[in-house]
C-alpha atoms as a PDB file:
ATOM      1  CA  UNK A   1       0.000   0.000   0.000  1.00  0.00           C
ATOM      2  CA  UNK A   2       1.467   3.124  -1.022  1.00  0.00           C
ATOM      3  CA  UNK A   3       2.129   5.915   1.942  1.00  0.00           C
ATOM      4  CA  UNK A   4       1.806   2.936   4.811  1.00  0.00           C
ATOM      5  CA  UNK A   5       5.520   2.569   6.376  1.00  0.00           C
ATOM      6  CA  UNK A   6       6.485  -1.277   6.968  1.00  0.00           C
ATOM      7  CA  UNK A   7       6.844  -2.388  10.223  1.00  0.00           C
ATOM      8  CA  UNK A   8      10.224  -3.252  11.602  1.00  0.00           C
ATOM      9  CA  UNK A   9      10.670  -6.675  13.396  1.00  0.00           C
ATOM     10  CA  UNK A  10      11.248  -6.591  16.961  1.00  0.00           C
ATOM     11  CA  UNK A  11      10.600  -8.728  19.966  1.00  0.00           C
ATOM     12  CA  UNK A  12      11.288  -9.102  23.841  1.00  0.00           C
ATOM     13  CA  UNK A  13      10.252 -12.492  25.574  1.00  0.00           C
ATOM     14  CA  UNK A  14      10.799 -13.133  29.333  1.00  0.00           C
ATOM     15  CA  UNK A  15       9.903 -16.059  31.422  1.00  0.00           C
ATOM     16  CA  UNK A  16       8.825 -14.656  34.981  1.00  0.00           C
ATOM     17  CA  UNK A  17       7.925 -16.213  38.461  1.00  0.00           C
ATOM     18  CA  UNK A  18       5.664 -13.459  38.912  1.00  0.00           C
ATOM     19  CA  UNK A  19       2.078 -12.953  37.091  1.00  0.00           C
ATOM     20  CA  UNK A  20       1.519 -11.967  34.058  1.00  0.00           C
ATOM     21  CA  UNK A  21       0.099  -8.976  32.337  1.00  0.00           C
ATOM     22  CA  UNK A  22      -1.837  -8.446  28.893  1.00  0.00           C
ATOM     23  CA  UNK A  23      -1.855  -4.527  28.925  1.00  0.00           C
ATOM     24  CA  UNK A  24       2.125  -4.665  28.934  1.00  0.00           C
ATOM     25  CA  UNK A  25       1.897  -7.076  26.136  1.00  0.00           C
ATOM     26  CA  UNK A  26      -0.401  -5.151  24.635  1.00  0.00           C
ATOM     27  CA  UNK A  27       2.171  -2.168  25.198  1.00  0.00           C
ATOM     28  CA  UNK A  28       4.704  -3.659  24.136  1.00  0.00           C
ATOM     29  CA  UNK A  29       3.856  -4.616  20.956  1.00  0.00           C
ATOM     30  CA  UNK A  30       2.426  -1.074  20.398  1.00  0.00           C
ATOM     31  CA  UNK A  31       3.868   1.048  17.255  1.00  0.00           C
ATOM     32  CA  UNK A  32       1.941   3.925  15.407  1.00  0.00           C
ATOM     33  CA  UNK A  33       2.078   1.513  12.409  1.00  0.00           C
ATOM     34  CA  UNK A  34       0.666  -1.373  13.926  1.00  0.00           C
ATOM     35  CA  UNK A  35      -3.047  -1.575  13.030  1.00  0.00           C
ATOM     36  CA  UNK A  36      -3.665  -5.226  13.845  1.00  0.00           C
ATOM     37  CA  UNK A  37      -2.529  -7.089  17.198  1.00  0.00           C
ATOM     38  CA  UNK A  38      -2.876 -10.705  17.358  1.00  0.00           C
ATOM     39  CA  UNK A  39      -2.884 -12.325  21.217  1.00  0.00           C
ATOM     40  CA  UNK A  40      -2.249 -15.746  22.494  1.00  0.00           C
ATOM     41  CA  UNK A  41      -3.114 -16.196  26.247  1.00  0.00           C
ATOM     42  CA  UNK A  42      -2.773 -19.687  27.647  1.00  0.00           C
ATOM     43  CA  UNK A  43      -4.789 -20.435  30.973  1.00  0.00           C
ATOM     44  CA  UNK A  44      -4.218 -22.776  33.348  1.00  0.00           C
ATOM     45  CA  UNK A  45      -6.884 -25.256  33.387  1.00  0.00           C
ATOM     46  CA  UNK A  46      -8.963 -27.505  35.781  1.00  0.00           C
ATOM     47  CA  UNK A  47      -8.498 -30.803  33.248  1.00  0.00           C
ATOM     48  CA  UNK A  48      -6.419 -32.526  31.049  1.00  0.00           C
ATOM     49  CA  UNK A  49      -6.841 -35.969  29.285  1.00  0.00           C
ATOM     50  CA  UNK A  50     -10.334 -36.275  31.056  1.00  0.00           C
ATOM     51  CA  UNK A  51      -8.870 -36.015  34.601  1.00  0.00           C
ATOM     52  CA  UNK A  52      -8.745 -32.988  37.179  1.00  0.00           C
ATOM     53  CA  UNK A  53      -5.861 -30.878  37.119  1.00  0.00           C
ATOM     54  CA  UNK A  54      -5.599 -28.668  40.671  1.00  0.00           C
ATOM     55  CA  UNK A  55      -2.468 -26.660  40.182  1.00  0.00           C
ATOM     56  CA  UNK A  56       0.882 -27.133  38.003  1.00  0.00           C
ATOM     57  CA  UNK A  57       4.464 -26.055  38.194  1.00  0.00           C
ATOM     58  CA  UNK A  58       6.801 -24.781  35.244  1.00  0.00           C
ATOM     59  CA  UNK A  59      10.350 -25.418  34.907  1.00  0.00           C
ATOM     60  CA  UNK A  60      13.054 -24.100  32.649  1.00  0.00           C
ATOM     61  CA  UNK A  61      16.150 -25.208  31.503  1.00  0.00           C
ATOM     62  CA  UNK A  62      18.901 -22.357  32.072  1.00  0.00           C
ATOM     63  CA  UNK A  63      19.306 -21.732  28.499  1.00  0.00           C
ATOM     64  CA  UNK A  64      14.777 -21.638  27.762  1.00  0.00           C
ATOM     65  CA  UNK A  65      14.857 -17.339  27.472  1.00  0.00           C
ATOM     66  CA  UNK A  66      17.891 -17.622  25.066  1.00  0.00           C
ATOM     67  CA  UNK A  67      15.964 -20.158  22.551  1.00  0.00           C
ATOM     68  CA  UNK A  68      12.625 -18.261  23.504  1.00  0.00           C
ATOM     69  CA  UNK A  69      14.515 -14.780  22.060  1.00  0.00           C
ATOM     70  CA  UNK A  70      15.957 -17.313  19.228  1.00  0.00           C
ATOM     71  CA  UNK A  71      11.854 -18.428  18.178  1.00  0.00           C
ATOM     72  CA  UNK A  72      10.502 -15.047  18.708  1.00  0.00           C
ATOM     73  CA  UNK A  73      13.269 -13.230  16.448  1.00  0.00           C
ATOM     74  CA  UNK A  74      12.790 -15.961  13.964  1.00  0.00           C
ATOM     75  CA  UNK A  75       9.238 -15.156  13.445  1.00  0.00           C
ATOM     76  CA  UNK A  76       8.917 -12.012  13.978  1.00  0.00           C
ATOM     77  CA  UNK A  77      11.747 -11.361  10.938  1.00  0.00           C
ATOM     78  CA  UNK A  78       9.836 -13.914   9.122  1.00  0.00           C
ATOM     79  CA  UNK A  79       6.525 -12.290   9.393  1.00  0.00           C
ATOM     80  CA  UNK A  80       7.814  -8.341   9.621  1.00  0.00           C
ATOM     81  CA  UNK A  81       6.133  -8.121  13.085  1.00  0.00           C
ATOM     82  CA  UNK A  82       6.759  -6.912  16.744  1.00  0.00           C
ATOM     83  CA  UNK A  83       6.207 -10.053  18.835  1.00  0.00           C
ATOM     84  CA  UNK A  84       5.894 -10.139  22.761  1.00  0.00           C
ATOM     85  CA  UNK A  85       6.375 -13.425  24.670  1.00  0.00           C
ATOM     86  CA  UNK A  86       6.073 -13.676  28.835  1.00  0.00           C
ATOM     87  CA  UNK A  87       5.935 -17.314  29.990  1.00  0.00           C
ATOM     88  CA  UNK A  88       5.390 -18.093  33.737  1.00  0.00           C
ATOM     89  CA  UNK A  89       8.017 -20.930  35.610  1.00  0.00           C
ATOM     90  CA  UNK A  90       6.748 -21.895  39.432  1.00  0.00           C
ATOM     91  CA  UNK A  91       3.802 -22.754  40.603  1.00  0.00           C
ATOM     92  CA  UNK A  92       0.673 -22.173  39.018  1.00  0.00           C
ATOM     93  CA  UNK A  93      -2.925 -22.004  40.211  1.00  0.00           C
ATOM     94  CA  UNK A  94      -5.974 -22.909  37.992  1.00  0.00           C
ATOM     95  CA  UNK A  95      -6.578 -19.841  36.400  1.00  0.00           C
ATOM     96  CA  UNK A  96      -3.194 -18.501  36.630  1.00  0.00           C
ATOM     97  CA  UNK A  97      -1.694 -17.126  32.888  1.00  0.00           C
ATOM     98  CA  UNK A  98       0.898 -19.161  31.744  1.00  0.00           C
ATOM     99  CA  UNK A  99       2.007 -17.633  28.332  1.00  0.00           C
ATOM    100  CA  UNK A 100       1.267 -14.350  26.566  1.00  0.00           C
ATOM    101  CA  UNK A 101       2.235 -13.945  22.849  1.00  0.00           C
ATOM    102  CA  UNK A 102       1.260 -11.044  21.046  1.00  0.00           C
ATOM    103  CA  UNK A 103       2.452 -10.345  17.650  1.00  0.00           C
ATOM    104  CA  UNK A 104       1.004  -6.429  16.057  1.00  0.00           C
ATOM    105  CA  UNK A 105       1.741  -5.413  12.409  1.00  0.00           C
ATOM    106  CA  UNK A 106       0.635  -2.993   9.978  1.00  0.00           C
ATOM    107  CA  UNK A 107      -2.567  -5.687   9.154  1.00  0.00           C
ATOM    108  CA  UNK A 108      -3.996  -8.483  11.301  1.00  0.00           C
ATOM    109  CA  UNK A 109      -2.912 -10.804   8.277  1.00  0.00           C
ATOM    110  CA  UNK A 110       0.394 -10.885   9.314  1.00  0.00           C
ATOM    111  CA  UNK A 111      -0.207 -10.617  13.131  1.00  0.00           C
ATOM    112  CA  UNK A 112      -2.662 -13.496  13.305  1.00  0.00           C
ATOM    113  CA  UNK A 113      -0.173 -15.996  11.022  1.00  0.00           C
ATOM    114  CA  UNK A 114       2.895 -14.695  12.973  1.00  0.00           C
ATOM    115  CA  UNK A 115       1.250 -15.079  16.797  1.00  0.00           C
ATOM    116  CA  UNK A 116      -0.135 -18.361  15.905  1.00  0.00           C
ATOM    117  CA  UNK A 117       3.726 -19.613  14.299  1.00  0.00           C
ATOM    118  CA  UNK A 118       4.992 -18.146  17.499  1.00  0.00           C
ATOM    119  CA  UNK A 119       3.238 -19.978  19.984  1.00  0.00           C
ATOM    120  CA  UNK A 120       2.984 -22.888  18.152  1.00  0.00           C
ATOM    121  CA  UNK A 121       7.179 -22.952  17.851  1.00  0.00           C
ATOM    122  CA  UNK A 122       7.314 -22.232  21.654  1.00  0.00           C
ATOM    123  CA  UNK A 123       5.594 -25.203  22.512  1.00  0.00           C
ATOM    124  CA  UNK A 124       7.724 -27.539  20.017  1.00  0.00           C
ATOM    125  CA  UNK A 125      11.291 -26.032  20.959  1.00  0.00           C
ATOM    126  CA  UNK A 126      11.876 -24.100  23.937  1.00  0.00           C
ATOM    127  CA  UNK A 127      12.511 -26.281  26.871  1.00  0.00           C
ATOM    128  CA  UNK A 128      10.222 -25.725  29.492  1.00  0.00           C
ATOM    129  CA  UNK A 129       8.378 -28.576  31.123  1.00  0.00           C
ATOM    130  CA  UNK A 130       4.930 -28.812  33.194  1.00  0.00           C
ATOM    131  CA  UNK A 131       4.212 -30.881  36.202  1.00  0.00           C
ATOM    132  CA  UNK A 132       0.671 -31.036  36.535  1.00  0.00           C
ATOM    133  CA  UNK A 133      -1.087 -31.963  40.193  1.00  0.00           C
ATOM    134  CA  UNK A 134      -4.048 -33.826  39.649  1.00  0.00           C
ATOM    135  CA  UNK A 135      -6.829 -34.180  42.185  1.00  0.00           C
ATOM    136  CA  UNK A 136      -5.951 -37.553  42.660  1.00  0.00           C
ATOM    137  CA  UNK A 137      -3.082 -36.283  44.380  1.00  0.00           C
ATOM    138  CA  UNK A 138      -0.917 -37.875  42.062  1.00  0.00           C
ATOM    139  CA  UNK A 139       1.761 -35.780  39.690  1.00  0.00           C
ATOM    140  CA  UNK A 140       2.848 -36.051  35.829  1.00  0.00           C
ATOM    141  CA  UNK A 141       5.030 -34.290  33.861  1.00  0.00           C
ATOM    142  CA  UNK A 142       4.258 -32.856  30.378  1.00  0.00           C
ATOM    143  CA  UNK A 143       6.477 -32.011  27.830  1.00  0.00           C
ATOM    144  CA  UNK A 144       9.580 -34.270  28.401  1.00  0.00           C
END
């Protein structure tokens, strides 16, 4: 489109033991030529594989922020968007955000195909496990 400035890719990712927010993803991914922001929230859930879930607890390896920048850089340069990724580590509550991706470019085309690579790529290479607490009282990992 003639007159419309293209969109620079940039990211930031962090995995924190503290909650997470959607207005600072939202900020974050927030440029005067963005006109379409694309967000991925994952929730902590009360079920999985038909049995209750009551809490769960994220671990990292030391090196999971490094390939997290690595995925989000990837994309974003792939797509021409800014991307945003937070993922929690520690113990989670039902409820509780896990992961926030947003992705914003000039058009939701881009920010919608780039958010959904992005958390889709997360989940397949950055190494960070879940061990979920079911009511049983028993305990499984995910994501070995």
């Amino acid at each position: 489109m003639s007159g419309s400035a293209p969109v620079s890719a940039w990211w930031q990712v962090a995995l924190r033991s503290e909650p997470l927010s959607l207005d600072a993803a939202l900020a974050g991914v927030g440029h005067p030529a963005c006109g379409g922001v694309a967000l991925f929230v994952g929730v902590v859930r009360d079920h999985d594989g038909g049995r209750a879930v009551s809490t769960l607890d994220y671990t990292a390896h030391p090196q999971a922020e490094e390939v997290l920048g690595r995925v989000a850089a990837a994309v974003a340069a792939r797509h021409g968007v800014r991307a945003w990724v937070e993922h929690r580590v520690g113990h989670l509550e039902v409820g509780d955000l896990a992961v926030v991706v947003a992705t914003a470019s000039a058009h939701r085309a881009e920010a919608l195909s780039a958010c959904r690579e992005l958390i889709d790529e997360l989940k397949r290479d950055v190494p960070i496990w879940k061990e979920q607490h079911l009511g049983s009282g028993a305990a499984e990992w995910v994501g070995l």
